[in-house]
Every structure is written in structure tokens, then in C-alpha cells.
C-alpha atoms as a PDB file:
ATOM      1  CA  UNK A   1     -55.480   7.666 -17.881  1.00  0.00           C
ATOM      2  CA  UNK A   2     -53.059   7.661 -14.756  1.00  0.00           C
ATOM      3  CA  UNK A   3     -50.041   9.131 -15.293  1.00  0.00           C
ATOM      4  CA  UNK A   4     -46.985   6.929 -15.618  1.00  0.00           C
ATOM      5  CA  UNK A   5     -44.270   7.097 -12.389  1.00  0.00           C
ATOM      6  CA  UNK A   6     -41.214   9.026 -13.338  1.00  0.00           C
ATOM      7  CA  UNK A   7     -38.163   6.635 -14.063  1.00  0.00           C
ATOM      8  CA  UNK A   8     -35.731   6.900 -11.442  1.00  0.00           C
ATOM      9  CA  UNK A   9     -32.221   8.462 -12.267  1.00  0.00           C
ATOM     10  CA  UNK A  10     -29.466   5.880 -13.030  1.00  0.00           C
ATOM     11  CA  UNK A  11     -26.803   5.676 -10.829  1.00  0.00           C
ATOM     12  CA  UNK A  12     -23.452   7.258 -10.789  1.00  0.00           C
ATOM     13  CA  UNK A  13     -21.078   5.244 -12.809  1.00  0.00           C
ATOM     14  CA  UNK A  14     -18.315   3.413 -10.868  1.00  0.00           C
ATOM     15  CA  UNK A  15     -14.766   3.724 -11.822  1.00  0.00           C
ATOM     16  CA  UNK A  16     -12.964   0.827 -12.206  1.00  0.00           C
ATOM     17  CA  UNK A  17     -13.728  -1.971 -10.425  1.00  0.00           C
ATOM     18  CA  UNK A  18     -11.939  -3.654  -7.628  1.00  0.00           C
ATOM     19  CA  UNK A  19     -11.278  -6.469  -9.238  1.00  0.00           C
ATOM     20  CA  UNK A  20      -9.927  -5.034 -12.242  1.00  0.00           C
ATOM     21  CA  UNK A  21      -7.829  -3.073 -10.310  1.00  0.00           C
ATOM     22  CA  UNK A  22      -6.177  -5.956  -8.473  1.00  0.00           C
ATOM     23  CA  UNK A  23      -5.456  -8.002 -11.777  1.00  0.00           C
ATOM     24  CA  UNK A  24      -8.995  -9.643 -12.370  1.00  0.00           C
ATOM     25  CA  UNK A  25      -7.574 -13.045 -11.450  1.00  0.00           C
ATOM     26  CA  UNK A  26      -7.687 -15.637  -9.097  1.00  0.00           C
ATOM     27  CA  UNK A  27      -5.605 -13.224  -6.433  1.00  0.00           C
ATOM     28  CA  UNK A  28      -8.257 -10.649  -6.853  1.00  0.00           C
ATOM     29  CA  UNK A  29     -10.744 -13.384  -6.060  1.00  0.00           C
ATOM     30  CA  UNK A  30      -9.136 -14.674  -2.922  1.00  0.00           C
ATOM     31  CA  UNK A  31      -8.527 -10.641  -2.049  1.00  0.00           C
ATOM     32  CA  UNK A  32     -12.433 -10.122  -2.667  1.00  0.00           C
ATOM     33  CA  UNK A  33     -13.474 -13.372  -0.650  1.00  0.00           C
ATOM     34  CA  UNK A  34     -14.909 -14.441  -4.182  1.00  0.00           C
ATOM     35  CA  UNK A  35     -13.101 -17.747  -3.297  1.00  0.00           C
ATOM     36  CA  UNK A  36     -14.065 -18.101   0.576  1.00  0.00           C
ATOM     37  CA  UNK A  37     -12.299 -21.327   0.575  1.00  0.00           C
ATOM     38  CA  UNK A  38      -9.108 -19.713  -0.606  1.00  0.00           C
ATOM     39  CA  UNK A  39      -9.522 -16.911   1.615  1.00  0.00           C
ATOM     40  CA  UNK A  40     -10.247 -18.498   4.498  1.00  0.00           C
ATOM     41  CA  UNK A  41      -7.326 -21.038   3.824  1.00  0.00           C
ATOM     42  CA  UNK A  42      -5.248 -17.936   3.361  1.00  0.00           C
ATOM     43  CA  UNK A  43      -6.453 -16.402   6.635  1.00  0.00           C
ATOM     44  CA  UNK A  44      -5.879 -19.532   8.749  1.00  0.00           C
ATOM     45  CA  UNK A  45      -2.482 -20.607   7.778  1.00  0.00           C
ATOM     46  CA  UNK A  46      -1.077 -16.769   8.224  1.00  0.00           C
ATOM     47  CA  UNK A  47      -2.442 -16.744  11.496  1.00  0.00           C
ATOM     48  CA  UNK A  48      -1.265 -20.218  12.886  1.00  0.00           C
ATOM     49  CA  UNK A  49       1.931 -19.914  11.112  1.00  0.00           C
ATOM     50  CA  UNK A  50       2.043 -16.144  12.989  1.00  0.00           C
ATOM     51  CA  UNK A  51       1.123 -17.791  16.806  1.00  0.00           C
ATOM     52  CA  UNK A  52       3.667 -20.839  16.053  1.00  0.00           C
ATOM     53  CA  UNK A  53       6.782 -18.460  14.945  1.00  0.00           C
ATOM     54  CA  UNK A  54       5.909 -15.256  17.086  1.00  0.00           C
ATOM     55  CA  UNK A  55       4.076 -16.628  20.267  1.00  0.00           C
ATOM     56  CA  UNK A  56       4.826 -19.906  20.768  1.00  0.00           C
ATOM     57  CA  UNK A  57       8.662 -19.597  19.781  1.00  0.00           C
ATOM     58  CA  UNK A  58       8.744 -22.148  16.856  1.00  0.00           C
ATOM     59  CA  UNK A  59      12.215 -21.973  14.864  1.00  0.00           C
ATOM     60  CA  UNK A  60      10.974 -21.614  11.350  1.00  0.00           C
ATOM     61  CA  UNK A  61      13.929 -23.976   9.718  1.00  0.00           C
ATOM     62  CA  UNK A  62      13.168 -26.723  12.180  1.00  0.00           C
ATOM     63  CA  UNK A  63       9.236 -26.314  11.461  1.00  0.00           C
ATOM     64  CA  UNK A  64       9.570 -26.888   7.686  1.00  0.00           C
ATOM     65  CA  UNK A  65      12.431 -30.028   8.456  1.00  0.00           C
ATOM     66  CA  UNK A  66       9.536 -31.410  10.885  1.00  0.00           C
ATOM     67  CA  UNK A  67       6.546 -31.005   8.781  1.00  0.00           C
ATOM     68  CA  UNK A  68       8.564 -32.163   5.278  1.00  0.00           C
ATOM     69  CA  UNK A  69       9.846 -35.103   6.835  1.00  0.00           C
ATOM     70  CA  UNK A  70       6.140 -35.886   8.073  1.00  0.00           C
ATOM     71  CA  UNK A  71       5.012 -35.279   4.652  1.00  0.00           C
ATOM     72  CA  UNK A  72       7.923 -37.728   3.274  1.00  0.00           C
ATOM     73  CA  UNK A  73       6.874 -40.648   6.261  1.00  0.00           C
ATOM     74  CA  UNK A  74       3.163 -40.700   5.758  1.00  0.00           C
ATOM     75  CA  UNK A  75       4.050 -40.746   1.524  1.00  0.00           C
ATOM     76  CA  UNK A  76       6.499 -43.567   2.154  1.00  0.00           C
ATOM     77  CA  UNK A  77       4.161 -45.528   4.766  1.00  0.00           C
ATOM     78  CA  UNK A  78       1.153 -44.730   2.197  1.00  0.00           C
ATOM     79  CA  UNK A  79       3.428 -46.322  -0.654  1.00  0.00           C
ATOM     80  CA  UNK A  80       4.246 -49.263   0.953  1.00  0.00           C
ATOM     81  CA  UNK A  81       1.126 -50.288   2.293  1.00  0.00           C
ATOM     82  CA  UNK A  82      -0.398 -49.614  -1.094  1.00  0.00           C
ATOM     83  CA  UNK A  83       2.217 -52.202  -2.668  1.00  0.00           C
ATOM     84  CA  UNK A  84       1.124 -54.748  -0.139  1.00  0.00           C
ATOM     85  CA  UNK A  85      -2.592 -54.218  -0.768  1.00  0.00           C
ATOM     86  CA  UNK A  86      -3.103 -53.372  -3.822  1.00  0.00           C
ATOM     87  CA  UNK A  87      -4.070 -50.509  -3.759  1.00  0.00           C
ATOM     88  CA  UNK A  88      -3.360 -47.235  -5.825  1.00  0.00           C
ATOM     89  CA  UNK A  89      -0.701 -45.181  -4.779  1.00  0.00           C
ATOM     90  CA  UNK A  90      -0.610 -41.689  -3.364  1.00  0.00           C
ATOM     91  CA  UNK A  91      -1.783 -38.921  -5.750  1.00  0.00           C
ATOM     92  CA  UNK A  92       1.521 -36.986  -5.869  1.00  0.00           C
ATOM     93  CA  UNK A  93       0.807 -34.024  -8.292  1.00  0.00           C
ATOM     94  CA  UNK A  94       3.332 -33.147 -10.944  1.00  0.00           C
ATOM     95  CA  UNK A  95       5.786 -30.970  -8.910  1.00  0.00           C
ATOM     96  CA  UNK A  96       7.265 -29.156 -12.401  1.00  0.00           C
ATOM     97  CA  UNK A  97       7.336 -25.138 -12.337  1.00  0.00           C
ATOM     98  CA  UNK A  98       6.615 -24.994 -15.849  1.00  0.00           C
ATOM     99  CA  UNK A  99       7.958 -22.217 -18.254  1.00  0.00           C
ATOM    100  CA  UNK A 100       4.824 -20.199 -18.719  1.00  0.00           C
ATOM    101  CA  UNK A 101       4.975 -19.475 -14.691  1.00  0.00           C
ATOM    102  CA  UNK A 102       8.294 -18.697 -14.888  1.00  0.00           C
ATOM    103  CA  UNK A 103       7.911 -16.025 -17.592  1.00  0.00           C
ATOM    104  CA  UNK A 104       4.861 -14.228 -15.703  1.00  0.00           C
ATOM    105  CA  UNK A 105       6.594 -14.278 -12.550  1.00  0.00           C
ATOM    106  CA  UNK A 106       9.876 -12.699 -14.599  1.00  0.00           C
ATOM    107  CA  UNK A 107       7.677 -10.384 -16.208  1.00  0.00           C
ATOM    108  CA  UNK A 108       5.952  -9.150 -12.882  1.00  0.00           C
ATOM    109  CA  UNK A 109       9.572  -8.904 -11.534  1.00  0.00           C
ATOM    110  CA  UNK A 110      11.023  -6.893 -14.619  1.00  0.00           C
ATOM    111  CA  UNK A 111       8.243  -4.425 -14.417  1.00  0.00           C
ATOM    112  CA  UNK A 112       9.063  -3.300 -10.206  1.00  0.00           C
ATOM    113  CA  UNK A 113      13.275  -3.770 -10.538  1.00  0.00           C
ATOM    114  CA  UNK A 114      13.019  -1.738 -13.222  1.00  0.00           C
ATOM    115  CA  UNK A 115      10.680   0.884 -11.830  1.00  0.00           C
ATOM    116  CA  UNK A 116      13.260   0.862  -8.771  1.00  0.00           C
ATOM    117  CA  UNK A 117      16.199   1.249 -11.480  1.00  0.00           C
ATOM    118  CA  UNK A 118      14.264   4.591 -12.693  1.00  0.00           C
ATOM    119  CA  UNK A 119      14.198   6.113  -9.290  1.00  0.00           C
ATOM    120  CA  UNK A 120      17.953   5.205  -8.956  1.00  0.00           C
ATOM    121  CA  UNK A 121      18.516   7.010 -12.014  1.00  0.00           C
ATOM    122  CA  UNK A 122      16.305   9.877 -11.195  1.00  0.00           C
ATOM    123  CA  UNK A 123      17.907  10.573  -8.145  1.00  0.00           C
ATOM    124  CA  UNK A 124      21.794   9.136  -9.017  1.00  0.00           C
ATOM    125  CA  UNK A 125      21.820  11.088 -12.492  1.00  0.00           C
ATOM    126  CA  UNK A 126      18.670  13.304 -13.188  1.00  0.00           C
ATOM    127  CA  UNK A 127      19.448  14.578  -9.519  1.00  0.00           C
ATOM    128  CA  UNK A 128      15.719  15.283  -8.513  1.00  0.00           C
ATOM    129  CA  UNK A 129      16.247  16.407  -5.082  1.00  0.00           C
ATOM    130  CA  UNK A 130      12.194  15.876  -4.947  1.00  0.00           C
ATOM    131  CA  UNK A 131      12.422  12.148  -5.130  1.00  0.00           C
ATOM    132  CA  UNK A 132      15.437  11.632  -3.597  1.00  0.00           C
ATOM    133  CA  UNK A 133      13.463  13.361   0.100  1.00  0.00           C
ATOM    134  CA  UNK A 134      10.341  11.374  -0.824  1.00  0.00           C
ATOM    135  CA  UNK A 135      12.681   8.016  -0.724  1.00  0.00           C
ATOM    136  CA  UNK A 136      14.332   8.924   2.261  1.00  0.00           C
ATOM    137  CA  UNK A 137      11.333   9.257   3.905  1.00  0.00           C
ATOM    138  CA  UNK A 138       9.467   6.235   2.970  1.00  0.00           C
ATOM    139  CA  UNK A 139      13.238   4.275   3.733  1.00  0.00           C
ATOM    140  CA  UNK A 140      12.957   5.985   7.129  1.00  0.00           C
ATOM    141  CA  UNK A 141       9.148   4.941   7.755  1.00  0.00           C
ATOM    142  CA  UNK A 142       9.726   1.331   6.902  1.00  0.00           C
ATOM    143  CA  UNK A 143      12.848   1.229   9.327  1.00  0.00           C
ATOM    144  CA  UNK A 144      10.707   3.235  12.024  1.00  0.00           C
ATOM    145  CA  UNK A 145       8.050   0.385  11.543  1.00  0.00           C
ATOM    146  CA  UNK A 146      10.607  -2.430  11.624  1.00  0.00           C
ATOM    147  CA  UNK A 147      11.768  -1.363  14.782  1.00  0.00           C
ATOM    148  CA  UNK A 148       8.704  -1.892  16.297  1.00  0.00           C
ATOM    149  CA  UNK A 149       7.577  -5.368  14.950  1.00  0.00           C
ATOM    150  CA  UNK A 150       9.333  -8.400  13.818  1.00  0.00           C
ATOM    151  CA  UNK A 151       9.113  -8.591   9.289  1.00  0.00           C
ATOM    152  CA  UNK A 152       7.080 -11.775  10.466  1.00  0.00           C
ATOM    153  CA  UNK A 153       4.454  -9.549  12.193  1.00  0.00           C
ATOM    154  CA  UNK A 154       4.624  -7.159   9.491  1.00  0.00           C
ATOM    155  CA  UNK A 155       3.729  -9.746   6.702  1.00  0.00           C
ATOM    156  CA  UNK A 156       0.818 -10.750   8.618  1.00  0.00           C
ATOM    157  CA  UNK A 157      -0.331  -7.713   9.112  1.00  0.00           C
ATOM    158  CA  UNK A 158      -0.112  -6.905   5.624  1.00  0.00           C
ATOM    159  CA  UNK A 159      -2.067 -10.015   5.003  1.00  0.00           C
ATOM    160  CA  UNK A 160      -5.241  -9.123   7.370  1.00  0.00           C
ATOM    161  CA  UNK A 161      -5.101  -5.632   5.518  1.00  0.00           C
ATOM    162  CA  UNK A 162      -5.051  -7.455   2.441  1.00  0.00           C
ATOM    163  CA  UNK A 163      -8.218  -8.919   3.138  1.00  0.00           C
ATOM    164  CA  UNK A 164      -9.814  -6.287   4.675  1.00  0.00           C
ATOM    165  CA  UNK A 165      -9.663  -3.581   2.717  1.00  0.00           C
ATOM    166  CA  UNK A 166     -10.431  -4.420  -1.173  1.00  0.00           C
ATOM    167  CA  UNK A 167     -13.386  -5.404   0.113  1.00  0.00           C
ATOM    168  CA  UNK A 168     -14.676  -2.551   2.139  1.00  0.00           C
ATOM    169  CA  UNK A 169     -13.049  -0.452  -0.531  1.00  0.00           C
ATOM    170  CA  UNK A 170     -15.387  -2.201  -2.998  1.00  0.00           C
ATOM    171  CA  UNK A 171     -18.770  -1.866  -0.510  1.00  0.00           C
ATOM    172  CA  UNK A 172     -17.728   1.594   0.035  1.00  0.00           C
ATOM    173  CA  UNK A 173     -16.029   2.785  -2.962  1.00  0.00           C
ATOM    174  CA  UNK A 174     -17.772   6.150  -3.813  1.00  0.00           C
ATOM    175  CA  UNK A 175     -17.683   7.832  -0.179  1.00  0.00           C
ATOM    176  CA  UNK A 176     -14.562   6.357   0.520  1.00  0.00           C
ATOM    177  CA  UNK A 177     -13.549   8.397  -2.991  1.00  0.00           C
ATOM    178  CA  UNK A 178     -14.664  11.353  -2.176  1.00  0.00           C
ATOM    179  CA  UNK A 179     -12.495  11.419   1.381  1.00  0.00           C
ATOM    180  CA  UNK A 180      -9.741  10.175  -0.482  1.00  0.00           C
ATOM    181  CA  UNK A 181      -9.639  13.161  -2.511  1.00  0.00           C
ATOM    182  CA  UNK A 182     -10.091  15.100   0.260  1.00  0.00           C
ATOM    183  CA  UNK A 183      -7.052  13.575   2.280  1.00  0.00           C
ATOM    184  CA  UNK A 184      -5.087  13.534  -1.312  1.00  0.00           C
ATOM    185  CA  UNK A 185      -5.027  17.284  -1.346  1.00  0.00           C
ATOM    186  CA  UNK A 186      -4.207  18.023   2.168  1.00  0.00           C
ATOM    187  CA  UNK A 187      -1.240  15.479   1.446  1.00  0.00           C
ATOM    188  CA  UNK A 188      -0.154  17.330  -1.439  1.00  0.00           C
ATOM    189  CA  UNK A 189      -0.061  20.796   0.176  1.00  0.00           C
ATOM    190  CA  UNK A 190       1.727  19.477   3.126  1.00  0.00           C
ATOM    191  CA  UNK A 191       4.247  18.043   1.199  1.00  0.00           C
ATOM    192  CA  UNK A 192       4.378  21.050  -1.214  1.00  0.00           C
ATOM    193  CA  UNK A 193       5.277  22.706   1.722  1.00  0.00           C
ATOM    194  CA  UNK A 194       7.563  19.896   3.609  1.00  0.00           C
ATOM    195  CA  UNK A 195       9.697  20.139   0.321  1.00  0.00           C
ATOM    196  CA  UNK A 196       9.718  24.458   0.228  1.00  0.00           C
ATOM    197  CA  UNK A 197      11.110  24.524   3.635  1.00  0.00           C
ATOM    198  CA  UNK A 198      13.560  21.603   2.925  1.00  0.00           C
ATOM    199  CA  UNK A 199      14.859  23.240  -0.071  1.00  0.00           C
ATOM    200  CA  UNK A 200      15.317  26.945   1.605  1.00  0.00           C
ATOM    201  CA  UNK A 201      17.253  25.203   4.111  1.00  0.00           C
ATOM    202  CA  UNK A 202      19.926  23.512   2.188  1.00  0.00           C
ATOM    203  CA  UNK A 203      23.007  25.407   2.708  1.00  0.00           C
ATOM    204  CA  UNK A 204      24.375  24.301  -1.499  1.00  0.00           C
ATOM    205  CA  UNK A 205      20.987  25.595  -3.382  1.00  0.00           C
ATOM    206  CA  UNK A 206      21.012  28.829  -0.778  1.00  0.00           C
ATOM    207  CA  UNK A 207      24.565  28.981  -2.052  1.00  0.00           C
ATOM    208  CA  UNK A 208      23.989  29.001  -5.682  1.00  0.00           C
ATOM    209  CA  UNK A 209      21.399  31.572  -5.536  1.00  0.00           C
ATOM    210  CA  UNK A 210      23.764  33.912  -3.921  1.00  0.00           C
ATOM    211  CA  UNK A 211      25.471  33.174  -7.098  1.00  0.00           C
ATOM    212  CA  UNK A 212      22.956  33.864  -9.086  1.00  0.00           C
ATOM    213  CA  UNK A 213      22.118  36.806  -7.576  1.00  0.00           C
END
């Protein structure tokens, strides 16, 4: 009798998934290019709306007057006609935000403004010197990178990374965990260090250890 073939190891389990991670929903979808019709909709209409407003020079107020009063003509011209001829009129959907929407867009909106109100209150009344660099820093990053590109630019660019990378990240996702790791502790030690030398060189917590001293 032949011996049987060994059974091959099973794989390393995953962590969570990428599309638990973004939500599981139809945005993780469109972020996944599970929807390719969403996403490619998504794609287009960033980028033409990006050439009109940034290349081409379109005002973005006169844009939206020009293509909603389009819009209202070919509606009105559609009704008409279909009162002469019988025929059905346009398909206008039910433009109603309904309450449900509004409650999961408050509750999305609750959960960040009051995440921002905790770091106000760390830094305002717990005064965590800690968070209150870390802030300052991201604040100054964001200005550096809005004086180089228009918000217009940097919403599209956002967008492309958006697409981009959940889904390499989701190819990829064990080696691009282990570098991650990697980078996470050489962050951490440079910071740990960034916030040593900061501290040392305030001239108020130098002054209170003389105190203590």
C-alpha cells in the first residue's frame, strides 16, 4: 500500500478583513471595487469634476446653476412633450431624506465631534501636554499640505488613495503587516524621543523641578 501524501499545513489566519474593517457595506464595496460600476462612477466624476474646477478654471457655483438648470429644461421639455403624446412622464425618484438616514448620519457625526470634544478636554482640562504636541503637529501638517495644493486637489487625492489602497492592503495584507509593525515601532521610539526632548526643553516643567528639587 502507497503511502498517503502528507496534508499540507493550513494557512495563517487573517485578521480582520478589509471589508469588515471599512463598515462591511456598500462603501466598503465601492472601496474594494466589489461594485466596479460604483467605483468606476466614483473614479470618473472625481476626476472630471477635478480637470473642470482645477485645470480648466470652471467656477464651481456657476457649474451646479448650469447643470441644475439643464436638469430642470430637459425635465420640463420631457413633461410637456409627454402631455402632448401620451406618453408617461419622467421617472423623478422620491427626493425625501428620510429619518432613518438622518439618524445614521447623526450617529456617525456624534461618534467623531465627540471624540474631538475628548481631546479638547484632554488637553483644555486634563492638561496632557502629550496630546496637546501630537495635535499641534498633525494641525501643522495639514496646514503645511494645504499650502501646497488647493482642498479641491486634496479631496481628490484622498479619493484615488481611497481606491487604491484597501485593495492592495487586502491582496497584500500579511507582508504589508509585518512592515507595518516594523515602521509602527520606529514611529513610536521617535516620538518617545521627539516628546523627551520637548519636555526637557520647556522652561515651566524645568522650573518646577527646580522646585522640587
Amino acid at each position: 500500500m502507497g503511502e498517503t501524501a502528507p496534508t499540507p499545513p493550513p494557512p495563517p489566519p487573517r485578521s480582520s478583513s478589509v471589508h469588515q474593517l471599512l463598515g462591511g457595506g456598500s462603501v466598503a464595496d465601492v472601496l474594494l471595487w466589489r461594485r466596479w460600476g460604483a467605483s468606476l462612477t466614483l473614479l470618473v466624476v472625481s476626476s472630471t469634476s477635478w480637470y473642470l474646477f482645477e485645470r480648466a478654471g470652471y467656477n464651481l457655483l456657476t457649474f451646479v446653476a448650469n447643470v441644475l438648470f439643464l436638469l430642470v429644461l430637459i425635465l420640463f421639455l420631457w413633461a410637456k412633450s409627454a402631455s402632448l403624446l401620451n406618453r408617461p412622464l419622467p421617472p423623478i425618484p422620491d427626493l425625501e431624506i428620510t429619518e432613518e438616514t438622518v439618524d445614521k448620519v447623526s450617529q456617525v457625526v456624534q461618534v467623531y465631534v465627540n471624540h474631538i470634544l475628548a481631546v479638547g478636554c484632554e488637553i483644555a482640562i486634563g492638561r496632557n501636554l502629550k496630546v496637546f504636541l501630537r495635535v499641534a503637529f498633525v494641525s501643522w501638517i495639514v496646514s503645511y499640505v494645504g499650502s501646497l495644493c488647493s482642498f479641491l486637489t486634496f479631496a481628490y487625492v484622498g479619493i484615488l488613495l481611497s481606491l487604491s489602497i484597501p485593495v492592495l492592503y487586502d491582496k497584500y495584507q500579511h507582508q504589508i503587516d509585518e512592515k507595518l509593525v516594523v515602521a509602527q515601532r520606529i514611529l513610536e521610539a521617535q516620538l518617545r524621543k521627539i516628546d523627551d526632548t520637548l519636555l526637557k526643553k520647556l522652561p515651566l516643567l524645568s522650573h518646577k523641578e527646580k522646585k522640587v528639587q
